[in-house]
Protein backbone atom coordinates (compact mmCIF):
# COMPACT_ATOMS: atom_id res chain seq x y z
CA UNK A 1 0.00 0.00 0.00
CA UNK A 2 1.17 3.45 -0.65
CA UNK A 3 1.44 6.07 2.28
CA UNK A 4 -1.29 8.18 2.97
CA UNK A 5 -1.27 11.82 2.30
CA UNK A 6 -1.70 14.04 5.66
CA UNK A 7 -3.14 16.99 3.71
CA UNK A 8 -5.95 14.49 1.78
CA UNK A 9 -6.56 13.15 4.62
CA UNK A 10 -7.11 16.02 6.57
CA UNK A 11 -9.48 17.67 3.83
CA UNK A 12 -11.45 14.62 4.11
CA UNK A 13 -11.72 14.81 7.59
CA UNK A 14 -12.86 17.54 7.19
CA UNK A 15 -15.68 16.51 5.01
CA UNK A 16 -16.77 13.96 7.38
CA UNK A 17 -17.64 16.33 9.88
CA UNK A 18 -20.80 17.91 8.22
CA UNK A 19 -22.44 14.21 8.16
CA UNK A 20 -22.89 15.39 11.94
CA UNK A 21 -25.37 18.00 13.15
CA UNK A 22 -26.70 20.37 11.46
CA UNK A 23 -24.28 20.44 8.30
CA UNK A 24 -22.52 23.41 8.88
CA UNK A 25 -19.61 24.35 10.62
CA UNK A 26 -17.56 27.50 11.11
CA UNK A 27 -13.22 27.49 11.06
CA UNK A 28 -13.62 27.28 14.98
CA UNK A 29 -15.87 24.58 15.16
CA UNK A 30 -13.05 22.26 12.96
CA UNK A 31 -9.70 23.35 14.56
CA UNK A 32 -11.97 22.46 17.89
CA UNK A 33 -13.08 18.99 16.91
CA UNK A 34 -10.11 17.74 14.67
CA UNK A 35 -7.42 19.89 16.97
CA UNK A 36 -5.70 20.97 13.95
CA UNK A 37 -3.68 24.34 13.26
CA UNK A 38 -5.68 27.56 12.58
CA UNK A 39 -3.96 28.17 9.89
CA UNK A 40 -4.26 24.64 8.22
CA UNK A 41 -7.63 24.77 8.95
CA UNK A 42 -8.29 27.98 6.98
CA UNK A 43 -6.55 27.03 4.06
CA UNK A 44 -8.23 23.52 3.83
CA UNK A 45 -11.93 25.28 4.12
CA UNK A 46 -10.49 27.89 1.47
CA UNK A 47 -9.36 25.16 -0.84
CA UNK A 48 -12.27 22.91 -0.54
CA UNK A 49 -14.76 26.25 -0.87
CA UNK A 50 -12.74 27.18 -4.23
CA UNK A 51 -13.45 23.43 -5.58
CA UNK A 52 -17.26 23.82 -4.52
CA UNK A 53 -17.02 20.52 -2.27
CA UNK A 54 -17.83 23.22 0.77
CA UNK A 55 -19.96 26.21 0.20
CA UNK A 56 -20.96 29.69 2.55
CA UNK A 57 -24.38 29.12 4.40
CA UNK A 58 -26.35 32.49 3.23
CA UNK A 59 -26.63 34.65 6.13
CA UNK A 60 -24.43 33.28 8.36
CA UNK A 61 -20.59 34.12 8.36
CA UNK A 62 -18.09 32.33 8.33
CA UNK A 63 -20.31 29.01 8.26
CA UNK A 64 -19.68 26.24 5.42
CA UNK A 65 -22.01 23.60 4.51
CA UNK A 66 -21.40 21.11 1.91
CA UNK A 67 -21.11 22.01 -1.90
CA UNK A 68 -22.38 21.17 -4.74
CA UNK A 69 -19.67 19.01 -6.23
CA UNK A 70 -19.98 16.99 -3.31
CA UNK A 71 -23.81 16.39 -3.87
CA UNK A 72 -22.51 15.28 -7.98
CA UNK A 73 -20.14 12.96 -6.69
CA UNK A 74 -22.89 11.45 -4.28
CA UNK A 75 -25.27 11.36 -6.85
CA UNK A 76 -22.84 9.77 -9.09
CA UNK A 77 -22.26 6.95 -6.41
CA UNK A 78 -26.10 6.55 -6.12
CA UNK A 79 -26.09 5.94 -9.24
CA UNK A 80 -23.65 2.82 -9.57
CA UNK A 81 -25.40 1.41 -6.54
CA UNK A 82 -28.48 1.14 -8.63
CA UNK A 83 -27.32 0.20 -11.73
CA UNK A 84 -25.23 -2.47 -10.20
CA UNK A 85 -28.16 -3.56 -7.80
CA UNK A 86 -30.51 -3.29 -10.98
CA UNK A 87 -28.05 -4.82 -13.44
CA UNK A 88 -27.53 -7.86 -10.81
CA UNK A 89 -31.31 -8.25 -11.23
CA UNK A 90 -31.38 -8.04 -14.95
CA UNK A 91 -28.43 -10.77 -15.29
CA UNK A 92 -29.86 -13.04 -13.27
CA UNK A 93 -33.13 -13.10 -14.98
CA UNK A 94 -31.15 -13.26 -18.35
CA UNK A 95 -29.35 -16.13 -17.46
CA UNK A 96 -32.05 -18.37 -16.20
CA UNK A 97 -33.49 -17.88 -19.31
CA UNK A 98 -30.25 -18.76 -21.56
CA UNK A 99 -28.10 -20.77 -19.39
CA UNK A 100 -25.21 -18.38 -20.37
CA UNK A 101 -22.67 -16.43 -18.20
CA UNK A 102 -24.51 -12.82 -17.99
CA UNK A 103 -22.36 -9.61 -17.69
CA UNK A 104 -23.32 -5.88 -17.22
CA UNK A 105 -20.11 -3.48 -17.61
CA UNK A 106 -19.42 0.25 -17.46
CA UNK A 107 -16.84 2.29 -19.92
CA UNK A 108 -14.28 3.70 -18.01
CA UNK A 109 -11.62 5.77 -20.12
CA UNK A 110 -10.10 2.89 -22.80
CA UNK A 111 -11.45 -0.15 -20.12
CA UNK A 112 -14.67 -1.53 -18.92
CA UNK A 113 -15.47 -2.87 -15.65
CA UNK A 114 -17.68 -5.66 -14.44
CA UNK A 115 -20.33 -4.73 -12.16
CA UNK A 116 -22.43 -7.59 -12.02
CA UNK A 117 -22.34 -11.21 -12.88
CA UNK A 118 -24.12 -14.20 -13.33
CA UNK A 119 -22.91 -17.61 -14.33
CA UNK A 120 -24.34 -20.32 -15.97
CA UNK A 121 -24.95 -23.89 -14.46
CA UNK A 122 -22.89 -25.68 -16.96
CA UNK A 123 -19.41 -26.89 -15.95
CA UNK A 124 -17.96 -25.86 -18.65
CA UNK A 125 -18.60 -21.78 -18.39
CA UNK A 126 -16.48 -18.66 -18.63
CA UNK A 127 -14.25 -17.98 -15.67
CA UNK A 128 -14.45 -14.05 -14.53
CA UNK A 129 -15.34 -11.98 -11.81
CA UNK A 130 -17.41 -9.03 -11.32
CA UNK A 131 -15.07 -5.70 -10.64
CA UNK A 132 -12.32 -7.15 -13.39
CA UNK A 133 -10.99 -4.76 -15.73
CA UNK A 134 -10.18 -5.58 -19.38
CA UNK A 135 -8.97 -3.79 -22.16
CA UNK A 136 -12.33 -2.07 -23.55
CA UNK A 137 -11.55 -2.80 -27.11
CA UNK A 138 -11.39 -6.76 -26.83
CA UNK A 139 -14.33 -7.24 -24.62
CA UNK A 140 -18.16 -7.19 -26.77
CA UNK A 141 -19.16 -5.15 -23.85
CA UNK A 142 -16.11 -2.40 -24.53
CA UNK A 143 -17.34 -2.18 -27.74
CA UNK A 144 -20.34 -1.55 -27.26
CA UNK A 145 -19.92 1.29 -25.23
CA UNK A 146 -17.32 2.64 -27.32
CA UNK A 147 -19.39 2.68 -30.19
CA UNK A 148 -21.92 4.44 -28.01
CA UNK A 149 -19.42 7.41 -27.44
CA UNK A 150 -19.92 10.72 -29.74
CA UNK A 151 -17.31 11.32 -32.46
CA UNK A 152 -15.23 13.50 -30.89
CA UNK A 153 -14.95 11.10 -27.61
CA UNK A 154 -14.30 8.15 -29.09
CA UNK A 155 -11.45 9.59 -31.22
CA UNK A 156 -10.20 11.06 -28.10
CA UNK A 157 -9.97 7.61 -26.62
CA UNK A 158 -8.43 5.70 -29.86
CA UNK A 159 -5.82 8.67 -30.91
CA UNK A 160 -2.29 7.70 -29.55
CA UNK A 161 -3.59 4.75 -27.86
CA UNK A 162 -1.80 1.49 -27.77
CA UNK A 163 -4.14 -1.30 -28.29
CA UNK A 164 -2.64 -4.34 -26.92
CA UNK A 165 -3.76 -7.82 -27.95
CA UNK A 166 -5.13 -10.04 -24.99
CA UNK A 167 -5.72 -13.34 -27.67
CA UNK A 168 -4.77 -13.33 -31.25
CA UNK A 169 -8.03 -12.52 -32.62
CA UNK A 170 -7.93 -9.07 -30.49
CA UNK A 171 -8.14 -6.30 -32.66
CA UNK A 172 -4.99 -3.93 -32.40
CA UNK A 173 -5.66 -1.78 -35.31
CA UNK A 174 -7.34 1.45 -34.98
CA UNK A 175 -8.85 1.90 -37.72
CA UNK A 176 -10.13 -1.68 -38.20
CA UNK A 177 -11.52 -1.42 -34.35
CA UNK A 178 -13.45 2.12 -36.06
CA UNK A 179 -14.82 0.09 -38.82
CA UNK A 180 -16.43 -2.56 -36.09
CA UNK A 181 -17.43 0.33 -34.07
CA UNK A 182 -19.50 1.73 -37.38
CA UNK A 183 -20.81 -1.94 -37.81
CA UNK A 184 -22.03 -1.65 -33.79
CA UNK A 185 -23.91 1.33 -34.56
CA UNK A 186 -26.19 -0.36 -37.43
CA UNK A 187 -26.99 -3.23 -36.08
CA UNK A 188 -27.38 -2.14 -32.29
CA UNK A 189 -25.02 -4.85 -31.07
CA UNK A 190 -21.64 -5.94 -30.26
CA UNK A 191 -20.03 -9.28 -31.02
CA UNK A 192 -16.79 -10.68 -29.79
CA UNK A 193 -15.38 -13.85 -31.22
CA UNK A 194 -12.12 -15.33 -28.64
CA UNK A 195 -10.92 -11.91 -28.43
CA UNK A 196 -10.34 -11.46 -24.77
CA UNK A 197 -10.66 -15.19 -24.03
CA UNK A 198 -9.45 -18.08 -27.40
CA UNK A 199 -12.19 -20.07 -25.44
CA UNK A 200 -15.08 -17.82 -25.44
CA UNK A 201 -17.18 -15.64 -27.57
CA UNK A 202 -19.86 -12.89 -26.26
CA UNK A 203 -22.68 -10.39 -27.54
CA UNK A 204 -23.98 -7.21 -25.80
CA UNK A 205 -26.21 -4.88 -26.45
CA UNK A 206 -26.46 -1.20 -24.43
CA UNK A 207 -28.14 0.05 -21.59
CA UNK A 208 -29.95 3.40 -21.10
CA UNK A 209 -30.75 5.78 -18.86
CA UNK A 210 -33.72 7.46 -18.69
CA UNK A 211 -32.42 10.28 -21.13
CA UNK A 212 -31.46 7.75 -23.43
CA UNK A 213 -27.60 8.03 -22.56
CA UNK A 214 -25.33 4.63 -23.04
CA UNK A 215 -24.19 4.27 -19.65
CA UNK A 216 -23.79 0.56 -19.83
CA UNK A 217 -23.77 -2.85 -21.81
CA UNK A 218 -25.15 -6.42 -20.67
CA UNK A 219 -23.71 -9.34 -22.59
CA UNK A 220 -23.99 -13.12 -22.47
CA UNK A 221 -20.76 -15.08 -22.82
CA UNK A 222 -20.32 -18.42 -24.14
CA UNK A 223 -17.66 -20.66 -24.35
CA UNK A 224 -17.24 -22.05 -27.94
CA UNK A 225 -17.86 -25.51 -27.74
CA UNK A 226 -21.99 -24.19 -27.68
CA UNK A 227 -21.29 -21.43 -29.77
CA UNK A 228 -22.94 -21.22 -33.37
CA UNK A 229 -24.13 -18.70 -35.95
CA UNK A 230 -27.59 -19.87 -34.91
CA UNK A 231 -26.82 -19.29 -31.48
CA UNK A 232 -25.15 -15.76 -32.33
CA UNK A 233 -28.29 -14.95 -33.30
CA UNK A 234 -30.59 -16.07 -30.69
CA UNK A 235 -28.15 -14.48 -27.59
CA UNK A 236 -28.15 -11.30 -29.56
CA UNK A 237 -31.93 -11.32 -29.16
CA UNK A 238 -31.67 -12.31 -25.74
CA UNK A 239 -28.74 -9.59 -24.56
CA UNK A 240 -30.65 -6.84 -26.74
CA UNK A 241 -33.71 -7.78 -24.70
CA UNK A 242 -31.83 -8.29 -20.98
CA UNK A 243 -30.35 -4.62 -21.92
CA UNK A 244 -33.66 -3.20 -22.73
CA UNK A 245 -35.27 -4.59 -19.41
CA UNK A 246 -32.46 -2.99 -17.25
CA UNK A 247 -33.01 0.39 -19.66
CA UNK A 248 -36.41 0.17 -18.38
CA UNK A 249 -35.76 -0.18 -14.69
CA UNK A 250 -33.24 3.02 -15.04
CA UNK A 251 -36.07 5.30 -16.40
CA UNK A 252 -35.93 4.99 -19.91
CA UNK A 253 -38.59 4.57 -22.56
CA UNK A 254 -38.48 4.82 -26.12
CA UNK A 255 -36.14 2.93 -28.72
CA UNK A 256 -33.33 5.25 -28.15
């Protein structure tokens, strides 16, 4: 483990206090409770005020409360909670009904994450974990949600980036991984064949929020000793659907 930073963790100290009381606290009321140095004190509240994670309480000087970048980064957490709870929910229901390995995954910069899993009953079945990381563009999930990105994002994500192979059927090539992104986009799904996994091929499909944002994918993975173009097609179906019914339970309605 690396060594904790005294200032960090003396801002989030800080923090921590206004989950007690009222919310609000003055300079005093910190350098009393956390015996810390005036001075440190006052620069800490300054700092923290200037990032809008603390903010003045109207009328009464020299009182903080908590800011609004600390009520996005809450709401943010909220958020994961109940996609992961609801995608959890979703997988499970997907997978009794295909006897597959069920994923849902978010995008995070040029990986995806597993936040919920589901495996199938069969002994021979894909070995993961949810909260693994893998390399976005070898995963059907990744590329999903990469083809979900606007224009200027995605190229922000692919420009100067080395795409490493994790199997060699991986795609490394940046503009062949655009050309399967474009393909994505028409047909509304994502299909990886041994790509992350020479055993194992996968489909996804996206998940919505209620403004219609991608802000995850589901996919069903199967190893290839069941896999088959017939089979594509039927767990495409299936994923599309399983991605739809967790769109649902986030708030959205519509196609897109």
């Amino acid at each position: 483990m690396g060594r904790l930073v005294p200032a960090v963790t003396r801002a989030l100290d800080i923090l921590e206090l206004f989950l007690e009381g009222d919310g609000t606290l003055s300079a005093p009321d910190v350098i009393r409770k956390l015996q810390l140095p005036r001075t440190t004190v006052h620069e800490l509240l300054t700092t923290l005020a200037a990032r809008s994670y603390l903010a003045p309480v109207p009328g009464r000087p020299g009182r903080y409360r908590l800011g609004v970048r600390s009520y996005q980064l809450g709401s943010r957490y909220a958020e994961q909670l109940d996609l992961a709870a609801e995608g959890r929910q979703v997988a499970r229901e997907t997978a009794e009904t295909c006897d597959e390995t069920v994923h849902v995954a978010i995008l995070e910069d040029t990986d995806v994450i597993y936040i919920a899993k589901v495996d199938s009953t069969h002994a021979v079945r894909m070995v993961s974990a949810a909260g693994r990381r893998l390399p976005a563009h070898c995963t059907s999930v990744g590329k999903m949600l990469l083809a979900s990105l606007p224009p200027a994002d995605l190229e922000e994500r692919i420009a100067g980036h080395e795409f490493t192979a994790m199997t060699p059927a991986s795609l490394t090539d940046p503009d062949a991984l655009r050309a399967e992104l474009a393909g994505i986009r028409e047909r509304g799904f994502a299909v990886e064949h041994r790509e992350s996994n020479p055993d194992v091929s996968c489909v996804a499909a996206p998940v919505r929020d209620r403004v219609g944002r991608v802000v995850a994918a589901l996919s069903i993975s199967v190893p290839m000793i069941r896999w088959s173009d017939a089979r594509e097609e039927e767990l495409a179906q299936l994923a599309v659907k399983g991605a739809g019914a967790l769109s649902a339970r986030l708030g959205h309605r519509g196609q897109r």
